[in-house]
PDB file of N, CA and C in Angstrom:
ATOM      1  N   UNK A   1      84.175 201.666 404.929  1.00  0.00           N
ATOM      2  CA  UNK A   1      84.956 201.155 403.840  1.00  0.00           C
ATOM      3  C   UNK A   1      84.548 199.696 403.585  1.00  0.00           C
ATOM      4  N   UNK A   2      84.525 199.285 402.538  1.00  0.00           N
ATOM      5  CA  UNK A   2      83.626 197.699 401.498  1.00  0.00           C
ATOM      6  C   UNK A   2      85.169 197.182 402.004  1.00  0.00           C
ATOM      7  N   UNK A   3      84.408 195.863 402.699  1.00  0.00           N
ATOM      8  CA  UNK A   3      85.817 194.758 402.524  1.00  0.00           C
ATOM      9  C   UNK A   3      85.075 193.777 401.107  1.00  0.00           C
ATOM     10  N   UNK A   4      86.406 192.890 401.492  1.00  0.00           N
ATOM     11  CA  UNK A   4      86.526 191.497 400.199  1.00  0.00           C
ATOM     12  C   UNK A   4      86.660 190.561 400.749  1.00  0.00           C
ATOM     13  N   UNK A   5      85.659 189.241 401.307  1.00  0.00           N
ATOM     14  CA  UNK A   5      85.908 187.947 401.568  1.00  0.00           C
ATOM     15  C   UNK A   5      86.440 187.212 400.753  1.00  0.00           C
ATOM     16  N   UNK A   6      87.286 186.813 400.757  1.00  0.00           N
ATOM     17  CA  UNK A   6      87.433 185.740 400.213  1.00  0.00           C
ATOM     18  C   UNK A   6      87.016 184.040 400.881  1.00  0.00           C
ATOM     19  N   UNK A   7      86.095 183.217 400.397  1.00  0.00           N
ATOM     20  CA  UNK A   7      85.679 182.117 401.107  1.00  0.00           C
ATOM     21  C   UNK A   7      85.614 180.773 400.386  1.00  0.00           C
ATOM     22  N   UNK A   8      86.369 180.060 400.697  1.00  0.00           N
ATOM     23  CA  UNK A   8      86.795 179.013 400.026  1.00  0.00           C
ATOM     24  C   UNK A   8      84.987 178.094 399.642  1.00  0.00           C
ATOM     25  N   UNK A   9      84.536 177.755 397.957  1.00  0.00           N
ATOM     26  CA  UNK A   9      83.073 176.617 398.400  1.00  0.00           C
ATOM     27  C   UNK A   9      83.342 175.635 398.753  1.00  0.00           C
ATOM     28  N   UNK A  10      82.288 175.408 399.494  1.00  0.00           N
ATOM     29  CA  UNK A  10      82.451 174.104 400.365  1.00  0.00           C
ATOM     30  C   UNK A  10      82.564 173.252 399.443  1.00  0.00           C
ATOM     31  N   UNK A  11      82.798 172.185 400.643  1.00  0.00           N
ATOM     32  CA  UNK A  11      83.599 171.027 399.935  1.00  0.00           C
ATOM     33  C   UNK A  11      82.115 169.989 399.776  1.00  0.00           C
ATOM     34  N   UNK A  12      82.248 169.389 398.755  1.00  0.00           N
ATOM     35  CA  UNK A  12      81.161 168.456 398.349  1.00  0.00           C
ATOM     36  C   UNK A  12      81.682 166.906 398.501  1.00  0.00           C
ATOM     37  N   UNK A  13      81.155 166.513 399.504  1.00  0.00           N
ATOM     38  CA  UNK A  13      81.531 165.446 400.071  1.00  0.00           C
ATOM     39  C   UNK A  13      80.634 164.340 399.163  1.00  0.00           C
ATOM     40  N   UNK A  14      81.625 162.903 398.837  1.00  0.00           N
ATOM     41  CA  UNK A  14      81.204 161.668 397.840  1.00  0.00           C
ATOM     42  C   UNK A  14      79.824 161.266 398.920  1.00  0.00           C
ATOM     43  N   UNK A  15      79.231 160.654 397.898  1.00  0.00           N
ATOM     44  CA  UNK A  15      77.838 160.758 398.575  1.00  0.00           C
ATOM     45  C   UNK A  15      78.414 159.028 398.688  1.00  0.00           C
ATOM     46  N   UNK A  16      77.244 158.572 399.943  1.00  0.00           N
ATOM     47  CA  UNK A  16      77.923 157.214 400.666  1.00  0.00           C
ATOM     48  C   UNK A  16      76.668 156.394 399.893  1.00  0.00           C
ATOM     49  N   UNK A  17      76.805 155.327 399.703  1.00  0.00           N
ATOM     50  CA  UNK A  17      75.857 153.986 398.559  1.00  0.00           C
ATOM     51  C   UNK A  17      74.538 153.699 399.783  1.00  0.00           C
ATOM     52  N   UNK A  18      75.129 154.256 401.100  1.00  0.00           N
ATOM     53  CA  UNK A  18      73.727 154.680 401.706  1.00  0.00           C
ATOM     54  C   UNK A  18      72.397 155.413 401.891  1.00  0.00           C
ATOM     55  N   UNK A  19      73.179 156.375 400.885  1.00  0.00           N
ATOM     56  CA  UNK A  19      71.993 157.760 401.111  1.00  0.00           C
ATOM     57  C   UNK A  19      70.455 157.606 400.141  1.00  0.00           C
ATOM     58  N   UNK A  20      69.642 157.790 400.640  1.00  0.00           N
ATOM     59  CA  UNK A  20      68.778 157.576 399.996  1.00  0.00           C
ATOM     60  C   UNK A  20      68.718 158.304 398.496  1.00  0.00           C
ATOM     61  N   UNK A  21      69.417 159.024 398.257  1.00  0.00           N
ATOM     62  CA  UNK A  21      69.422 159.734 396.844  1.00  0.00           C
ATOM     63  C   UNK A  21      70.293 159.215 395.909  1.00  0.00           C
ATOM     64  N   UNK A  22      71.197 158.059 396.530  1.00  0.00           N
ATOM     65  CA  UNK A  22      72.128 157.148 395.670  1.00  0.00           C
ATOM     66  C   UNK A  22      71.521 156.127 394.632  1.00  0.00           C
ATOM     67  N   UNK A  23      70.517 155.352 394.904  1.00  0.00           N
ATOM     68  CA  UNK A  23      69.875 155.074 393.891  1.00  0.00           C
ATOM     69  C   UNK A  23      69.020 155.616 393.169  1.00  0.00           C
ATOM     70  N   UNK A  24      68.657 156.419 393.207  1.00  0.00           N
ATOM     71  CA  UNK A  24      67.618 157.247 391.934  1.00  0.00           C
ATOM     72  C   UNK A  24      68.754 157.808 391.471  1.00  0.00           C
ATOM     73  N   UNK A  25      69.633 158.439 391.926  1.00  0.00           N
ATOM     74  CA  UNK A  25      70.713 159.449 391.232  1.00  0.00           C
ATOM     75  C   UNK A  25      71.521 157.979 390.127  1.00  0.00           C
ATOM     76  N   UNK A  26      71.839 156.611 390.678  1.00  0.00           N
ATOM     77  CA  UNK A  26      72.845 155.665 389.344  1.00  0.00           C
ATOM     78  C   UNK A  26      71.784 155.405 388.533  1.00  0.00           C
ATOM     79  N   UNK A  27      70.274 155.420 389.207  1.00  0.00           N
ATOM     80  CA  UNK A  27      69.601 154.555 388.190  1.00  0.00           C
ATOM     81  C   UNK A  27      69.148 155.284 386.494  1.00  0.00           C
ATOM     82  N   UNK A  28      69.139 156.952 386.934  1.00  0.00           N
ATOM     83  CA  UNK A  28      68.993 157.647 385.995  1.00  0.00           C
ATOM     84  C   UNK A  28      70.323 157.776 385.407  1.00  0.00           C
ATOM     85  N   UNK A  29      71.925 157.993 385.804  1.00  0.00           N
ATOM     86  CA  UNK A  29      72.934 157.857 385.542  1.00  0.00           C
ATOM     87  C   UNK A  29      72.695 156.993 384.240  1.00  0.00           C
ATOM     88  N   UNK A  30      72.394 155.341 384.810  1.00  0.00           N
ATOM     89  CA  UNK A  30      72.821 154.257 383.906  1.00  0.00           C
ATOM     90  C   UNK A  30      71.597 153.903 382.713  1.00  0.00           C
ATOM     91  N   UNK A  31      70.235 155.104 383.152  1.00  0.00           N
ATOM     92  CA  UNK A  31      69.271 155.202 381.729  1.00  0.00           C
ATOM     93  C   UNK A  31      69.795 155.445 381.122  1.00  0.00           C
ATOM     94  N   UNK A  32      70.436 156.694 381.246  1.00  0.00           N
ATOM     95  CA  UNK A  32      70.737 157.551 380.168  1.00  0.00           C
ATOM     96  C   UNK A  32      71.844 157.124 379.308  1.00  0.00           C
ATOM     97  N   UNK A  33      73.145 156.368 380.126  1.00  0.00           N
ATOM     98  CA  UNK A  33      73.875 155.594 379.459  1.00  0.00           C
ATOM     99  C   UNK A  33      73.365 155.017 378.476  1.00  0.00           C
ATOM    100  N   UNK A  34      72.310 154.213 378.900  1.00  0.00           N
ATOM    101  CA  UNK A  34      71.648 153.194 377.742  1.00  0.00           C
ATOM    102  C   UNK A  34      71.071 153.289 376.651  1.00  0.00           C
ATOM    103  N   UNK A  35      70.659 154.990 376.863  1.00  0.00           N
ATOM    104  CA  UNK A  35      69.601 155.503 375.965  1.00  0.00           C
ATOM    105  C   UNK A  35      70.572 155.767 375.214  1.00  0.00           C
ATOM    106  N   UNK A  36      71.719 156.745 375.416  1.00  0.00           N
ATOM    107  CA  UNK A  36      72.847 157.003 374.844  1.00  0.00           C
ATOM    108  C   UNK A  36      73.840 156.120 373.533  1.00  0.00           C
ATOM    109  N   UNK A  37      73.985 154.988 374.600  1.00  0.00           N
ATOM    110  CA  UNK A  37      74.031 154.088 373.683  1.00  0.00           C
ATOM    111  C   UNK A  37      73.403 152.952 372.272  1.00  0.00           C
ATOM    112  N   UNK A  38      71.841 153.474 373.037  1.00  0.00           N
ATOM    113  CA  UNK A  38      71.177 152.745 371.925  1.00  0.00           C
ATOM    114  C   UNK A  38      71.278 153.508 370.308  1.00  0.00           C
ATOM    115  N   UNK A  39      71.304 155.195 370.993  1.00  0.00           N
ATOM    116  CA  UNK A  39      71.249 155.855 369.788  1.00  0.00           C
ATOM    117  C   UNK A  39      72.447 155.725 368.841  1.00  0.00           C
ATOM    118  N   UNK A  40      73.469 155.176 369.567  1.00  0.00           N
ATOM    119  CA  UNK A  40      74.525 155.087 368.457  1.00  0.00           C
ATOM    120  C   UNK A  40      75.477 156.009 369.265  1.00  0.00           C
ATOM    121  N   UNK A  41      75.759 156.446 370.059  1.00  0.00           N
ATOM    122  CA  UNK A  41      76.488 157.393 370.242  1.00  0.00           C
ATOM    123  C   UNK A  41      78.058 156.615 370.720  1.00  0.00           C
ATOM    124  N   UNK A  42      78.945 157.506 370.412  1.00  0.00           N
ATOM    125  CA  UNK A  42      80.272 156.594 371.334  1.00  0.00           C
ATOM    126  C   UNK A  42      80.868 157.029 372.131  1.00  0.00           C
ATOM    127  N   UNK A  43      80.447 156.328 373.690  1.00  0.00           N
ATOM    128  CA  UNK A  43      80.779 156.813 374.918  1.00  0.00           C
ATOM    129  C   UNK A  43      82.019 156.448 374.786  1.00  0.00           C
ATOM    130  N   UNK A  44      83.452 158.062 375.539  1.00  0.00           N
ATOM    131  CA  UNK A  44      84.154 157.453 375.813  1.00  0.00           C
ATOM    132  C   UNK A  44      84.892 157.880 376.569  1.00  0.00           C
ATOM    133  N   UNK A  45      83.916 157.802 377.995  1.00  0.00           N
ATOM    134  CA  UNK A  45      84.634 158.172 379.014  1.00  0.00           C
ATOM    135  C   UNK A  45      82.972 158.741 379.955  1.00  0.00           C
ATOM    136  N   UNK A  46      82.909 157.983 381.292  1.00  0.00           N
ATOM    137  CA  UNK A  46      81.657 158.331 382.317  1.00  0.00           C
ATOM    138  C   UNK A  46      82.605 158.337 383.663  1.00  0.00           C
ATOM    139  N   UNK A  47      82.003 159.176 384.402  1.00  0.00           N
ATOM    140  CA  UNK A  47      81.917 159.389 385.458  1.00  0.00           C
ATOM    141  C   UNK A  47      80.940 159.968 386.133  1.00  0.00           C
ATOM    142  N   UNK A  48      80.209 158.994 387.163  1.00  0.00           N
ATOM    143  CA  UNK A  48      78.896 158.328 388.211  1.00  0.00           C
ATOM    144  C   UNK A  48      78.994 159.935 389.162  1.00  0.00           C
ATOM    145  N   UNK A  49      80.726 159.944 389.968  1.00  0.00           N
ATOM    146  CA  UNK A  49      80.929 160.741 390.867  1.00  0.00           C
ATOM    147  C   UNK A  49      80.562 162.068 390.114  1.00  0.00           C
ATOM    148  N   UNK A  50      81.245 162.545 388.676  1.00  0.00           N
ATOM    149  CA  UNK A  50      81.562 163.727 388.346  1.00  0.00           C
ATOM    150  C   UNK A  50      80.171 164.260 387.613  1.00  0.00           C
ATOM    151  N   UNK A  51      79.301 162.842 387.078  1.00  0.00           N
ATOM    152  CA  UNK A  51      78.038 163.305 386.804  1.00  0.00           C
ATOM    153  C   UNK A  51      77.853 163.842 385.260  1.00  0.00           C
ATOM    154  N   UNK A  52      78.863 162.985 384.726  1.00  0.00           N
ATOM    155  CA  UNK A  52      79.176 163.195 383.370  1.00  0.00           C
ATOM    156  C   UNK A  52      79.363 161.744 382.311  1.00  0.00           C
ATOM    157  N   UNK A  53      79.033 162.137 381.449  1.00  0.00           N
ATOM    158  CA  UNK A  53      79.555 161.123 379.995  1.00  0.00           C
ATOM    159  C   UNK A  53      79.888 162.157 378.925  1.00  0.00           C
ATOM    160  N   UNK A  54      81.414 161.381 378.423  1.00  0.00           N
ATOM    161  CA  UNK A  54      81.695 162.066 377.605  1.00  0.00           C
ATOM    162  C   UNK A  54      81.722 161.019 376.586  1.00  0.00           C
ATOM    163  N   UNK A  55      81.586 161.778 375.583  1.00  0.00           N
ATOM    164  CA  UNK A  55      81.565 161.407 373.995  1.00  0.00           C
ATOM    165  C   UNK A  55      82.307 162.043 373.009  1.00  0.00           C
ATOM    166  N   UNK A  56      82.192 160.960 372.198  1.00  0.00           N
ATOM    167  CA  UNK A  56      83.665 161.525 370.888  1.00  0.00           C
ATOM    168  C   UNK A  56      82.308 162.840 370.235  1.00  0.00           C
ATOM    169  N   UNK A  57      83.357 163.898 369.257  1.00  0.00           N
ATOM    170  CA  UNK A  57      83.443 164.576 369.032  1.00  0.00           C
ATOM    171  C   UNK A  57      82.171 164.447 367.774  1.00  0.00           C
ATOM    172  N   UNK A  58      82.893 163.160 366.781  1.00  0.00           N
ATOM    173  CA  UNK A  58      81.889 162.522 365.752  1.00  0.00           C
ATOM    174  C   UNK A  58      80.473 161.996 365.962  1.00  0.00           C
ATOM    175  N   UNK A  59      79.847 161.880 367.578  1.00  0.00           N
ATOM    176  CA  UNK A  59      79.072 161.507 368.068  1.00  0.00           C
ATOM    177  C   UNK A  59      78.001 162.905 368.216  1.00  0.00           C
ATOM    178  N   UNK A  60      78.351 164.285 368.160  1.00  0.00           N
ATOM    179  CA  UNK A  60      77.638 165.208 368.490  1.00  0.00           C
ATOM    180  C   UNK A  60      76.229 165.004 367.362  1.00  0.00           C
ATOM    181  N   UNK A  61      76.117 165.297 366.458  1.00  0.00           N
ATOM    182  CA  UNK A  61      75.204 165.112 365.448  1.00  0.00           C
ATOM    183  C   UNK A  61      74.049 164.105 365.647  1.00  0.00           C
ATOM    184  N   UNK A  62      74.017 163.173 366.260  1.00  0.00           N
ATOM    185  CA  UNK A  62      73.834 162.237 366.761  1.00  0.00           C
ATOM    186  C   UNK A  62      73.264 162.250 367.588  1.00  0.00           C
ATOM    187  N   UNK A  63      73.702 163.141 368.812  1.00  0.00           N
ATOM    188  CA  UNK A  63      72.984 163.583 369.914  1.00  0.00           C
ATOM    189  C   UNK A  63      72.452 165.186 369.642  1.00  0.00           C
ATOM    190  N   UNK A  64      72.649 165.363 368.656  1.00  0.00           N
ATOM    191  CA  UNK A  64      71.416 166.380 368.223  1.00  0.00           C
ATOM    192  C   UNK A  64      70.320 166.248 368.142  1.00  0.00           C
ATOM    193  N   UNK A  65      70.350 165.129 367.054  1.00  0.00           N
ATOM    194  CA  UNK A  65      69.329 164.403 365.988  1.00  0.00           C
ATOM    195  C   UNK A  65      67.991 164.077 367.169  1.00  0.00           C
ATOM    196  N   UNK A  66      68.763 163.028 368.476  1.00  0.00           N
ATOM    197  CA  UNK A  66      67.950 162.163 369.235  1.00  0.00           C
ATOM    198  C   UNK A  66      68.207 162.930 370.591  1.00  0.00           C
ATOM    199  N   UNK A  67      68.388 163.711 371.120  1.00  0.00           N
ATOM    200  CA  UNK A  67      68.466 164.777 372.179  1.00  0.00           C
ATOM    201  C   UNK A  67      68.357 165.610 372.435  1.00  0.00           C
ATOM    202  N   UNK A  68      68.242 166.361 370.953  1.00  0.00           N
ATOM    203  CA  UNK A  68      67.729 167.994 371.423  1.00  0.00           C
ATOM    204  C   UNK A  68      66.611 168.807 372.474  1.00  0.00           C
ATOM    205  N   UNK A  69      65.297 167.753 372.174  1.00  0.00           N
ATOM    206  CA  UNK A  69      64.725 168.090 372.829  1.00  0.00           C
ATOM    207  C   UNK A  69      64.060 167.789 374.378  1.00  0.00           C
ATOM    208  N   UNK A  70      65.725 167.453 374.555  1.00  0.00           N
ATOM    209  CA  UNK A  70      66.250 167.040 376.338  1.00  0.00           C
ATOM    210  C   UNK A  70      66.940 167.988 376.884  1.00  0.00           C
ATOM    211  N   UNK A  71      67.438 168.598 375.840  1.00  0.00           N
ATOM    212  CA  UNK A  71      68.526 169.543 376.572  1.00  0.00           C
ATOM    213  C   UNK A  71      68.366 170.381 377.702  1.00  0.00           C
ATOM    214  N   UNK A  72      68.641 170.611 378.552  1.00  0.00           N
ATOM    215  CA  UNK A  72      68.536 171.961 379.755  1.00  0.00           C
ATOM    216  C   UNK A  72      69.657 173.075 379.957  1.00  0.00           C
ATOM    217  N   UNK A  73      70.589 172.968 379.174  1.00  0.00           N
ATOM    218  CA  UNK A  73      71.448 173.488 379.502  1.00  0.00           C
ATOM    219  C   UNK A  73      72.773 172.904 378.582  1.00  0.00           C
ATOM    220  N   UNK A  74      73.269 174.211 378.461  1.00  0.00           N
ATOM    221  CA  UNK A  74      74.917 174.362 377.231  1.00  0.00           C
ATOM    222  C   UNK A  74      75.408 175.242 377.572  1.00  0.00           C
ATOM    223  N   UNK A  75      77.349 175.193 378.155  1.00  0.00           N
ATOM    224  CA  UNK A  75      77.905 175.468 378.221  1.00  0.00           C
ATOM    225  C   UNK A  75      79.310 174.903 377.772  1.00  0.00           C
ATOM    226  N   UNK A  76      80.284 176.038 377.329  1.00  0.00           N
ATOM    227  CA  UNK A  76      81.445 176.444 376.645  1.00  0.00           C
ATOM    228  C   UNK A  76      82.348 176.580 377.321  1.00  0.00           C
ATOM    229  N   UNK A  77      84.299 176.388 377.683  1.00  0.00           N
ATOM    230  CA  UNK A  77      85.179 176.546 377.781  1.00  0.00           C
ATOM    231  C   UNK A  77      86.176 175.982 377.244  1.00  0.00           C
ATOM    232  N   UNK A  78      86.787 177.290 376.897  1.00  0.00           N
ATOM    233  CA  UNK A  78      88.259 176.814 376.336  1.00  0.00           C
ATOM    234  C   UNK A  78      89.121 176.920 377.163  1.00  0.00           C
ATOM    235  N   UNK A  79      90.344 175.835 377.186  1.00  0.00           N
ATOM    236  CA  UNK A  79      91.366 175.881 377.657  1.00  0.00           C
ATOM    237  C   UNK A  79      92.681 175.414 376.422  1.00  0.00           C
ATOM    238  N   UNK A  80      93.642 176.445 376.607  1.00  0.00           N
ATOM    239  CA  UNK A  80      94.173 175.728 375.437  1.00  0.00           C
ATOM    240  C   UNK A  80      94.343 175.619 373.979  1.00  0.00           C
ATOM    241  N   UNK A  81      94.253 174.395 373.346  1.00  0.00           N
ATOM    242  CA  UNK A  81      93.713 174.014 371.828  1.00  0.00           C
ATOM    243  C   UNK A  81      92.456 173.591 372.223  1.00  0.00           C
ATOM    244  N   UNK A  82      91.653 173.918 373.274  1.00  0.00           N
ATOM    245  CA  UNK A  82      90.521 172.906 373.309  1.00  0.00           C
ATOM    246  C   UNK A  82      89.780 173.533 373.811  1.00  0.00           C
ATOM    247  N   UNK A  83      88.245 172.953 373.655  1.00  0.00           N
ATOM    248  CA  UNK A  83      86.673 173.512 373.849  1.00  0.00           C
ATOM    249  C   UNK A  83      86.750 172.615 374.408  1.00  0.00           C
ATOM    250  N   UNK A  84      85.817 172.316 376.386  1.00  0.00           N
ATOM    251  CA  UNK A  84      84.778 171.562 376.375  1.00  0.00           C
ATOM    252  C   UNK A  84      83.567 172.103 376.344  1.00  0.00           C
ATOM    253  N   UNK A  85      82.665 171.099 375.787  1.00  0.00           N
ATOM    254  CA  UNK A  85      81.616 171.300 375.507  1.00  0.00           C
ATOM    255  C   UNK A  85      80.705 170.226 376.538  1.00  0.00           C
ATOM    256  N   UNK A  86      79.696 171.030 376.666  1.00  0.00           N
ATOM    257  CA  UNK A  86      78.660 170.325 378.055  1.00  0.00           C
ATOM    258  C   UNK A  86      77.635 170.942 377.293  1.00  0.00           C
ATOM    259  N   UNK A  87      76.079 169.454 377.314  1.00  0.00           N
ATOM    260  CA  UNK A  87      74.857 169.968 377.751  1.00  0.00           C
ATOM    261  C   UNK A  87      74.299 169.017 378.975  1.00  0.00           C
ATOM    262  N   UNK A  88      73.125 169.931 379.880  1.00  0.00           N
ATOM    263  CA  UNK A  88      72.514 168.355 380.753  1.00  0.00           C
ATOM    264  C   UNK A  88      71.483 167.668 380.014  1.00  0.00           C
ATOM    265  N   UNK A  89      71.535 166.752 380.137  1.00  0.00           N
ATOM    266  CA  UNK A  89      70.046 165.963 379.635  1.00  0.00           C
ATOM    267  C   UNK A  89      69.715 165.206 380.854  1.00  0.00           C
ATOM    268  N   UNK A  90      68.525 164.929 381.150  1.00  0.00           N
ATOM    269  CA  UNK A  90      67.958 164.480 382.479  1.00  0.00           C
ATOM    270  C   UNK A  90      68.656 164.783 383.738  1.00  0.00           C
ATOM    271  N   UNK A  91      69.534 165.637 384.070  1.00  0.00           N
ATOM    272  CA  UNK A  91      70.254 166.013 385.162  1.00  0.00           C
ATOM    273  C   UNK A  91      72.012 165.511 384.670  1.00  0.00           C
ATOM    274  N   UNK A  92      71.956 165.006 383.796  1.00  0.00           N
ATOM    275  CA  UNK A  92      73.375 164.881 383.680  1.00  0.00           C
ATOM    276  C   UNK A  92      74.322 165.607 382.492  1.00  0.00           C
ATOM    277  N   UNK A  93      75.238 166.006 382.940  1.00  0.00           N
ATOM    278  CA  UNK A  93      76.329 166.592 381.512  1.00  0.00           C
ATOM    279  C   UNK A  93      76.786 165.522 380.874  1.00  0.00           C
ATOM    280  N   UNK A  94      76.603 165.934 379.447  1.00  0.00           N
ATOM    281  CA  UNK A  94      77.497 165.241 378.497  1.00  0.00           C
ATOM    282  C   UNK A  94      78.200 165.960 377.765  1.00  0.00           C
ATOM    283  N   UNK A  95      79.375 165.306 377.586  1.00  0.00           N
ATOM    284  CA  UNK A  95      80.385 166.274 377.307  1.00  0.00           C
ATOM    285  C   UNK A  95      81.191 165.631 376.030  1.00  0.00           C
ATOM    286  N   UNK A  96      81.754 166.531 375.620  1.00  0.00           N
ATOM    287  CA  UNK A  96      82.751 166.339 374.383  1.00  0.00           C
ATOM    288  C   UNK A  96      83.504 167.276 374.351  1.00  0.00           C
ATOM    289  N   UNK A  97      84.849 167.193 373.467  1.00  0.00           N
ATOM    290  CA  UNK A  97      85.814 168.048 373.735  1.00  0.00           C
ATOM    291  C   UNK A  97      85.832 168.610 371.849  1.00  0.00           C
ATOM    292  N   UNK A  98      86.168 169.705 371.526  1.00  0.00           N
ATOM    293  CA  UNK A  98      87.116 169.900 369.995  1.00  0.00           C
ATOM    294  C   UNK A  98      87.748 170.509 370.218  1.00  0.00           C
ATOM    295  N   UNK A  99      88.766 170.783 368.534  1.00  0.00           N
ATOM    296  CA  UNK A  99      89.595 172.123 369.040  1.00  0.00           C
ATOM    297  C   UNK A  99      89.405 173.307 368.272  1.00  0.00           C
ATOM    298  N   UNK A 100      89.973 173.689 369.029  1.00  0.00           N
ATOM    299  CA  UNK A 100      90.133 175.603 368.936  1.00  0.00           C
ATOM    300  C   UNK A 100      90.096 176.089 367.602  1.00  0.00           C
ATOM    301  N   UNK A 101      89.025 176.670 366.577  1.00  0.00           N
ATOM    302  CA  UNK A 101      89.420 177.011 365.508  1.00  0.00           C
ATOM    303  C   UNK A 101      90.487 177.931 365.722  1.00  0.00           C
ATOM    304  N   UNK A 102      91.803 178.324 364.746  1.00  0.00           N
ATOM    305  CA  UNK A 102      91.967 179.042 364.360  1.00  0.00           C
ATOM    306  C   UNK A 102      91.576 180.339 363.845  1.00  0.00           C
ATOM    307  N   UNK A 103      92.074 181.552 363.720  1.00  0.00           N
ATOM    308  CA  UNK A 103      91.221 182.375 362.974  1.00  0.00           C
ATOM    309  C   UNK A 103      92.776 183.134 362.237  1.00  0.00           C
ATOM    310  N   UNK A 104      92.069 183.316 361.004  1.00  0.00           N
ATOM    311  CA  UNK A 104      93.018 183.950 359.718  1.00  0.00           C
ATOM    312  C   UNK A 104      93.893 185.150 360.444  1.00  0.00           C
ATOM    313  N   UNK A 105      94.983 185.343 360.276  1.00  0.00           N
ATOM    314  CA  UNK A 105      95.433 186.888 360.516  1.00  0.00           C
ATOM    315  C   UNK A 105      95.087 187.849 359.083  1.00  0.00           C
TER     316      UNK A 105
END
């Protein structure tokens, strides 16, 4: 008879400002910030730990225009009234949120 584990994923422990992968991992972090920002985009809201920048909604177009062909990856969830929206560019997600169309009855 098939059992069912259930197994909690491990836990991902904050990486220490010692590890040798801490600086290559902020320094590309804070390119991309920059690049981000040069294009015009409006950051509003990063996180180093979570490995993300988020951006307003009005900013997507924007990072079409000057990012598309960075992208690695797009993913979708709704929760709610709300989509987030994620792609990576150089190893990192950027994210933005909208909401939920409606649909006609």
């Amino acid at each position: 008879m098939a059992s069912l584990q259930l197994v909690a994923p491990p836990v991902q422990r904050p990486m220490s400002i010692t590890a040798p992968e801490f600086l290559p991992k902020l320094t590309e972090f804070n390119d991309l910030t920059r690049a981000v920002r040069d294009a015009g985009l409006q950051i509003t809201a990063m996180s180093f730990l979570d490995n993300t920048i988020t951006i307003s909604l009005e900013s997507v177009e924007q990072l079409v225009r000057r990012f598309a062909h960075e992208v690695r990856g797009q993913r979708h969830r709704t929760r709610g009234r709300f989509t987030r929206n994620a792609v990576t560019i150089r190893g990192i997600d950027v994210v933005w949120f909208s909401l939920v169309k409606e649909q006609d009855a």
